[in-house]
C-alpha atoms as a PDB file:
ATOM      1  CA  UNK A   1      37.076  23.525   4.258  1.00  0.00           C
ATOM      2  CA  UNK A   2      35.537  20.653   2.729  1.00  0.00           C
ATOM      3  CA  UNK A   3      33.907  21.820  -1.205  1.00  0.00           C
ATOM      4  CA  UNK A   4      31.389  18.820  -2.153  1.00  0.00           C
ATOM      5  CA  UNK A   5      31.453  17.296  -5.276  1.00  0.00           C
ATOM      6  CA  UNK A   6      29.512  18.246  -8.260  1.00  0.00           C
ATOM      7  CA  UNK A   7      28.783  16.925 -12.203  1.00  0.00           C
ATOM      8  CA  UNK A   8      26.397  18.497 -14.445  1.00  0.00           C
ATOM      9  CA  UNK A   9      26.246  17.566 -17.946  1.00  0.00           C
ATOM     10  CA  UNK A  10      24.237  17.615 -21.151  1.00  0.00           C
ATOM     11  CA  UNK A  11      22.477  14.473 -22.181  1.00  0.00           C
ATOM     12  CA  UNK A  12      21.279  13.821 -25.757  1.00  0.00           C
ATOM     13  CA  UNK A  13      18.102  12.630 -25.882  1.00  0.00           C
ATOM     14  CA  UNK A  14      18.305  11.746 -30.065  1.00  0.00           C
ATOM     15  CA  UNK A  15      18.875   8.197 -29.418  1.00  0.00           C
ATOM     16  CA  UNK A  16      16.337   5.736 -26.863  1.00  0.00           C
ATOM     17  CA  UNK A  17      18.419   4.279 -24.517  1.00  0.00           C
ATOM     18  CA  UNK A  18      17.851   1.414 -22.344  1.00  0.00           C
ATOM     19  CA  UNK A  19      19.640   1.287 -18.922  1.00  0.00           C
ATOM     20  CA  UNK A  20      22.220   3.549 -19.925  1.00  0.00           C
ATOM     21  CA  UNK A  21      25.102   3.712 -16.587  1.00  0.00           C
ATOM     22  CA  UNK A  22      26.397   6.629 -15.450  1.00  0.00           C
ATOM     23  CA  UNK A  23      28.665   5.932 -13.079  1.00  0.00           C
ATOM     24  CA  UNK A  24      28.669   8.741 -11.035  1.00  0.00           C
ATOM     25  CA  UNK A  25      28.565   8.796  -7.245  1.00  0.00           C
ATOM     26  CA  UNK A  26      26.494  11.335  -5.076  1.00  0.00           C
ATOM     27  CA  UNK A  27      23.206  11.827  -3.179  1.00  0.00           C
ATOM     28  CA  UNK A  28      21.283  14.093  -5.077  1.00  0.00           C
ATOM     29  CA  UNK A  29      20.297  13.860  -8.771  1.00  0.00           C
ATOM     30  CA  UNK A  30      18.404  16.549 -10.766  1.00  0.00           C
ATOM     31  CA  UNK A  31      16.962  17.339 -14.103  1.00  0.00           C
ATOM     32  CA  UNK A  32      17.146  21.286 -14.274  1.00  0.00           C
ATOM     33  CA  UNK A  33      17.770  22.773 -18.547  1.00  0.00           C
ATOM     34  CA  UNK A  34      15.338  20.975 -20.883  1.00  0.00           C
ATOM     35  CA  UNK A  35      14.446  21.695 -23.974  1.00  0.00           C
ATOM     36  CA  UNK A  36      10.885  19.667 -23.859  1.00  0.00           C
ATOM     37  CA  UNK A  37       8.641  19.994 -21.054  1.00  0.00           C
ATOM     38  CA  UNK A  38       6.972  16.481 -22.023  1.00  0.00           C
ATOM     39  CA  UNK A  39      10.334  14.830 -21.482  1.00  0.00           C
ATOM     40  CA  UNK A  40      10.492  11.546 -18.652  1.00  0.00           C
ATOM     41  CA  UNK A  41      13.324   9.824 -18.076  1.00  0.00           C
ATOM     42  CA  UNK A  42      13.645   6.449 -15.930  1.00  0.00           C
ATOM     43  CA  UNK A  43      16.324   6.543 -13.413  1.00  0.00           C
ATOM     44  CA  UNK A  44      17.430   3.095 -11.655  1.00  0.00           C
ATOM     45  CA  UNK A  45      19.535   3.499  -8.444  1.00  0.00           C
ATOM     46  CA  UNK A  46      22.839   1.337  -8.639  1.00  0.00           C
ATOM     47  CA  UNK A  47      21.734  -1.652 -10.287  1.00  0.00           C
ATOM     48  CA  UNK A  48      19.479  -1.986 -13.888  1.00  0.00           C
ATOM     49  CA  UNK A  49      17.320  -4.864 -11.572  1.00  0.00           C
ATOM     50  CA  UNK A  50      15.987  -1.954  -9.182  1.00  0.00           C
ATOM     51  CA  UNK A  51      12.599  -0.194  -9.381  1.00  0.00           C
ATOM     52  CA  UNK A  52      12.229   2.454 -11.680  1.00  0.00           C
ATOM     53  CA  UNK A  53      11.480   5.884 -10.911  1.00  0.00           C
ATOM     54  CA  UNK A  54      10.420   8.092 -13.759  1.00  0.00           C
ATOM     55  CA  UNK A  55      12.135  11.461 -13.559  1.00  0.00           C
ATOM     56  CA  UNK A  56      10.722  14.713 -14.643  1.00  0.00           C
ATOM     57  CA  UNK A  57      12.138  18.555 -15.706  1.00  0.00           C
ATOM     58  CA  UNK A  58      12.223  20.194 -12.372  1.00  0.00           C
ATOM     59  CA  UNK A  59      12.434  16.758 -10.709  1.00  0.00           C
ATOM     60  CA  UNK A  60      15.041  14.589  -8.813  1.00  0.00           C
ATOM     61  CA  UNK A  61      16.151  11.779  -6.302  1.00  0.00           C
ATOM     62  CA  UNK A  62      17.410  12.444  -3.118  1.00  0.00           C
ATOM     63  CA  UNK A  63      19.330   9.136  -2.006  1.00  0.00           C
ATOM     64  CA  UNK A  64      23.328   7.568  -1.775  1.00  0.00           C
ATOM     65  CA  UNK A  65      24.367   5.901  -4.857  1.00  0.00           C
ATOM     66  CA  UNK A  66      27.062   4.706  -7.032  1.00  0.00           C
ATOM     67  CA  UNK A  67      25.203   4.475 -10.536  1.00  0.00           C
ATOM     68  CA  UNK A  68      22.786   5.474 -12.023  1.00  0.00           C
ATOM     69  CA  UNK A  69      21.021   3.581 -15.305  1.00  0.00           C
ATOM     70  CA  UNK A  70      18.705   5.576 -17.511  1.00  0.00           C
ATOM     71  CA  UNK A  71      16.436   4.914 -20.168  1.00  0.00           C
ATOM     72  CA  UNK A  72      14.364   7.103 -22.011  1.00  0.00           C
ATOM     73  CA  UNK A  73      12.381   7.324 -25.644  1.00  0.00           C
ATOM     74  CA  UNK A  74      13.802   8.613 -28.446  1.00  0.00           C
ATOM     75  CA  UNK A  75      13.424  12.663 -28.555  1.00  0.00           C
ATOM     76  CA  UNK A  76      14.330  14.193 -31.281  1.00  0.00           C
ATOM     77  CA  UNK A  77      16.719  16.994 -31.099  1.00  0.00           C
ATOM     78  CA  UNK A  78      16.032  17.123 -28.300  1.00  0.00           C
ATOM     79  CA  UNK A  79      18.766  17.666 -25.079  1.00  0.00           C
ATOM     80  CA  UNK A  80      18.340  17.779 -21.052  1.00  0.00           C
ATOM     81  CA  UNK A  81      20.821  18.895 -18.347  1.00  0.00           C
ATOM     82  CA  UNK A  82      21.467  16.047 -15.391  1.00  0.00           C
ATOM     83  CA  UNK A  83      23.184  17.738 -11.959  1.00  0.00           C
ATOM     84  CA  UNK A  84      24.786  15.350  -9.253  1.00  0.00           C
ATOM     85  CA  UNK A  85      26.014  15.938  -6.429  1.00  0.00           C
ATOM     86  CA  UNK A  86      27.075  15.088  -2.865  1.00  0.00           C
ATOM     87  CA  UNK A  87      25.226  18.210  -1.447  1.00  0.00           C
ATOM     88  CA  UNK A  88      20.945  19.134  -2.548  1.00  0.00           C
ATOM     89  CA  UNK A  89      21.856  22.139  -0.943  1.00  0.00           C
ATOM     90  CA  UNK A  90      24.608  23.549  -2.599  1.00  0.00           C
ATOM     91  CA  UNK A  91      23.081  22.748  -6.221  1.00  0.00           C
ATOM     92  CA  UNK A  92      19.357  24.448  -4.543  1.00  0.00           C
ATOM     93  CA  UNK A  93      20.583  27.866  -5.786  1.00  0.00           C
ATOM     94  CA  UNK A  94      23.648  26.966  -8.031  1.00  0.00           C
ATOM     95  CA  UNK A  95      23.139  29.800 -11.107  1.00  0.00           C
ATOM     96  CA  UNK A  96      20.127  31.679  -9.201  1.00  0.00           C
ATOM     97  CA  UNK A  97      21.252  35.566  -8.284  1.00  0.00           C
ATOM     98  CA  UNK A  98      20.093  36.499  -4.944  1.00  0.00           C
ATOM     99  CA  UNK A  99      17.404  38.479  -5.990  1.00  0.00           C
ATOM    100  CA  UNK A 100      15.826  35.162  -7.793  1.00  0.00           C
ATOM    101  CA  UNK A 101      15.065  33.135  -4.651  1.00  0.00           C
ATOM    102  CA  UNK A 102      11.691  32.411  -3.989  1.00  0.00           C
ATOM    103  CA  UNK A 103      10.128  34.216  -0.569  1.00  0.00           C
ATOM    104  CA  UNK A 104       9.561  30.807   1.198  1.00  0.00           C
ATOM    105  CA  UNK A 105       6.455  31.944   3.852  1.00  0.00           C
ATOM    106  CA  UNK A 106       5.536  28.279   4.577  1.00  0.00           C
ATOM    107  CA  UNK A 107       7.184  24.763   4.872  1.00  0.00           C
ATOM    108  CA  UNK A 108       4.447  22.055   5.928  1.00  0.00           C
ATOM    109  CA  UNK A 109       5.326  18.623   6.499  1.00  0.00           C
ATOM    110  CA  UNK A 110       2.421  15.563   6.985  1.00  0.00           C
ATOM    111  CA  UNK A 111       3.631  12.046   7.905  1.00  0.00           C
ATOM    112  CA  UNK A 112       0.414   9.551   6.661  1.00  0.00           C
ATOM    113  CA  UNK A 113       0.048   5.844   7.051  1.00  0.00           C
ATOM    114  CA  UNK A 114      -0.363   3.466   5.178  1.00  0.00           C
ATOM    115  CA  UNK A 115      -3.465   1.680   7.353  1.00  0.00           C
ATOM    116  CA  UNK A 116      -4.910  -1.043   5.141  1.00  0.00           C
ATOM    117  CA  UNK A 117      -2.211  -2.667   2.118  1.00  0.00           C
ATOM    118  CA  UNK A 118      -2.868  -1.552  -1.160  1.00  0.00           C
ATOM    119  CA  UNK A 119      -5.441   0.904  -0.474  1.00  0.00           C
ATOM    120  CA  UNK A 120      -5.581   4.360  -2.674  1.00  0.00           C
ATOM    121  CA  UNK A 121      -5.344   7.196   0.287  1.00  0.00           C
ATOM    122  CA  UNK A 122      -4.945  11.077  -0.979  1.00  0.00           C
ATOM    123  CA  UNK A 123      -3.263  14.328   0.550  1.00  0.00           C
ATOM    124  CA  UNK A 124      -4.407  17.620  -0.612  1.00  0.00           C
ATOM    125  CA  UNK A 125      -1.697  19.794  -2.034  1.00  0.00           C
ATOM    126  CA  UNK A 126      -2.105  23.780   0.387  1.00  0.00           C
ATOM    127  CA  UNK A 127      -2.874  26.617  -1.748  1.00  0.00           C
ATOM    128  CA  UNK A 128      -0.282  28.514  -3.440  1.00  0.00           C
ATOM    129  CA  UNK A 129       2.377  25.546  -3.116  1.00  0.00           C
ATOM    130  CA  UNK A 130       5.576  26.091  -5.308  1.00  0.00           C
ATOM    131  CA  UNK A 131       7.077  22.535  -4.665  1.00  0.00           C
ATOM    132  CA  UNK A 132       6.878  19.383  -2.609  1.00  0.00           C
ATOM    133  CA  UNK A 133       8.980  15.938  -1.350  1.00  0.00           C
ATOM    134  CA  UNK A 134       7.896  12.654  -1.234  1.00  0.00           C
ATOM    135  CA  UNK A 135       9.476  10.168   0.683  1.00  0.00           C
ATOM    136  CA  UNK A 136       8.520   6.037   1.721  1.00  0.00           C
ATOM    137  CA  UNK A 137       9.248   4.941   5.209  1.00  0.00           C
ATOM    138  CA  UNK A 138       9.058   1.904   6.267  1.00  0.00           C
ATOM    139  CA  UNK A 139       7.995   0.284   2.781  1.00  0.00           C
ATOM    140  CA  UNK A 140       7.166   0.790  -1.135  1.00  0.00           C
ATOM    141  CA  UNK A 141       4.938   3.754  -1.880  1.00  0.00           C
ATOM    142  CA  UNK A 142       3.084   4.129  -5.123  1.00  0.00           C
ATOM    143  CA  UNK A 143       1.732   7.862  -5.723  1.00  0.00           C
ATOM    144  CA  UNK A 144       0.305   9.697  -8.798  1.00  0.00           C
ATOM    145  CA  UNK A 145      -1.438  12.498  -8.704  1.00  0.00           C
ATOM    146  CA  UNK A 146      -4.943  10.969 -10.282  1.00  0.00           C
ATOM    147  CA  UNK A 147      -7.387   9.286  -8.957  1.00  0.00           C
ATOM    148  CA  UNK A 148      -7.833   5.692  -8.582  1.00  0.00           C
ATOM    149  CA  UNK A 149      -4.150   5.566 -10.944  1.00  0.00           C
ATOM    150  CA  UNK A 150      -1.928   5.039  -7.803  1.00  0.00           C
ATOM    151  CA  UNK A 151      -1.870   1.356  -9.019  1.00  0.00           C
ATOM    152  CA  UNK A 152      -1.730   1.471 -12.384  1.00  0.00           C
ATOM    153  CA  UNK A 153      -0.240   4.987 -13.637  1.00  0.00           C
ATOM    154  CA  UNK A 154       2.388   5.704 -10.431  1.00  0.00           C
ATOM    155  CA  UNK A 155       5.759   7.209  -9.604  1.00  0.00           C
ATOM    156  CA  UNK A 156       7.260   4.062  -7.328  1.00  0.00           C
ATOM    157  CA  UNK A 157       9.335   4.831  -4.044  1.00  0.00           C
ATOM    158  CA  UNK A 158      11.376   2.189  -2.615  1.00  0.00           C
ATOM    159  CA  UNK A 159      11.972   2.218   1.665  1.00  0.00           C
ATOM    160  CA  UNK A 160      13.672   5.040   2.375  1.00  0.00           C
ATOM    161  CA  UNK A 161      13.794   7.297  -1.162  1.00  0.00           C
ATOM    162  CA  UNK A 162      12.475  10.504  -2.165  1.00  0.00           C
ATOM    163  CA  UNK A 163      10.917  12.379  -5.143  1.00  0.00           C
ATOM    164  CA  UNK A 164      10.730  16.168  -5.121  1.00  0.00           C
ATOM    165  CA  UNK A 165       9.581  18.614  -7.721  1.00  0.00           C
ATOM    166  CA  UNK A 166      10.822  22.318  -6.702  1.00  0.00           C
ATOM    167  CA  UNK A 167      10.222  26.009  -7.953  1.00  0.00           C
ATOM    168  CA  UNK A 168       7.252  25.159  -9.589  1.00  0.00           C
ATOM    169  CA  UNK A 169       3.400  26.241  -9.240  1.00  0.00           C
ATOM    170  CA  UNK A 170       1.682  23.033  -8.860  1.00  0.00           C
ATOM    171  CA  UNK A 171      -1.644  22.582 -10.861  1.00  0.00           C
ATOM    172  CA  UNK A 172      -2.741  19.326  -9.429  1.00  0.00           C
ATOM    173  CA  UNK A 173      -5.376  19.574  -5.906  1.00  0.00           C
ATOM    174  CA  UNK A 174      -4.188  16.035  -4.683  1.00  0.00           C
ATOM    175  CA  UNK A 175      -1.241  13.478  -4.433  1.00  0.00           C
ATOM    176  CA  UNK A 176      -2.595  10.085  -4.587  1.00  0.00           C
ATOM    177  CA  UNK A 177      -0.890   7.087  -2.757  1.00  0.00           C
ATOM    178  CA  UNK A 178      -0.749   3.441  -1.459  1.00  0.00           C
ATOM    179  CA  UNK A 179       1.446   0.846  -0.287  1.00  0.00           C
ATOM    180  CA  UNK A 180       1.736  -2.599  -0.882  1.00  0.00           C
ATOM    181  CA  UNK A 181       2.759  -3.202   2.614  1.00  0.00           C
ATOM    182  CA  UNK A 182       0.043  -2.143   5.759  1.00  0.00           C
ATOM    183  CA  UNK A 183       2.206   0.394   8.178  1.00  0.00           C
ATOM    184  CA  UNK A 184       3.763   1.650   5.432  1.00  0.00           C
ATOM    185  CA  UNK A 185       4.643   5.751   5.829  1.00  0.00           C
ATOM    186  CA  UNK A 186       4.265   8.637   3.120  1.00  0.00           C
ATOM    187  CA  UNK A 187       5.999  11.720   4.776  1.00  0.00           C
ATOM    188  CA  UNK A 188       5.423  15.025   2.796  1.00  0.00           C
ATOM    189  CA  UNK A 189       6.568  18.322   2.542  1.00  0.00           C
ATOM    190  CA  UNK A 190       4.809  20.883   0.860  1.00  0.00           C
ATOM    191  CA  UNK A 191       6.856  24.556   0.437  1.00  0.00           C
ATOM    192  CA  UNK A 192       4.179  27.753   0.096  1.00  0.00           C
ATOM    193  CA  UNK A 193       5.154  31.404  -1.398  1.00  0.00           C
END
């Protein structure tokens, strides 16, 4: 039986780094023990000339790489746990007991197109959602969760990646996207308790 491959480790935040590699291979990367809320690091997949994507507590990248360069501010004392691995579903529930895991009652998923280029469209988050995936099809996808930011203030998504946030209880109403590319697909799914 085939056991995939896992690293977690602790990464100090005291000192702003700029394109720091970790050279680390896997498929799923995830920010889980924090000691800051507030704290955003920017991940670049495989090579420091790639799009950022800024990277949250409770947040991570679904996608193959080799490397991994991150930057980040200085925090002060301040730490955060990073989890890769070959497998998002064995690291889903890696130190929950069984009694922990969430009652899932709803998974909704929404495919949305891009229809006119860099055009600001928005998706309204169902009630009582406890976590969500983003991922670009076809083309770049900017998306924020203001409005009229999804230029300016946005998380970016290259063809084919994905940003999820998980076990959470979301406060925002709305995801706000656009692409620069017309055709360009925003799939979305939204888990409910």
């Amino acid at each position: 039986m085939y056991t995939p491959q896992y690293y977690e480790g602790i990464l100090d935040l005291t000192v702003a780094r700029v394109n720091f590699r970790l050279e680390k291979m896997g498929s799923f990367f995830y920010l889980k023990a924090f000691t800051n809320p507030q704290i955003q690091l920017t991940v670049r997949i495989n090579s420091p000339a790639n799009p950022p994507i800024i990277v949250t507590p409770y947040s991570g990248i679904i996608c193959k790489f080799d490397s991994l360069y991150i930057s980040h501010p200085a925090y002060l004392g301040e730490t955060v746990n990073i989890f890769i691995s070959e497998d998002f579903n064995r690291l889903r529930f890696f130190d929950m007991e069984p009694t922990d895991i969430p009652n899932i009652t709803a998974m909704v998923s929404y495919n949305f197109v891009a229809v006119v280029a860099a055009n600001e469209y928005h998706t309204h988050f169902p009630q009582n959602a406890t976590g969500f995936l983003v991922k670009a099809r076809g083309g770049p996808i900017w998306f924020c969760f203001q409005a009229g930011e999804s230029a300016t203030q946005y998380i970016l998504l290259a063809d084919g990646q994905s940003f999820f946030m998980d076990d959470i209880f979301v406060s925002v109403n709305e995801i706000y996207w656009q692409s620069p590319n017309a055709g360009t697909v925003i799939e979305i799914i939204f888990k409910t308790i």
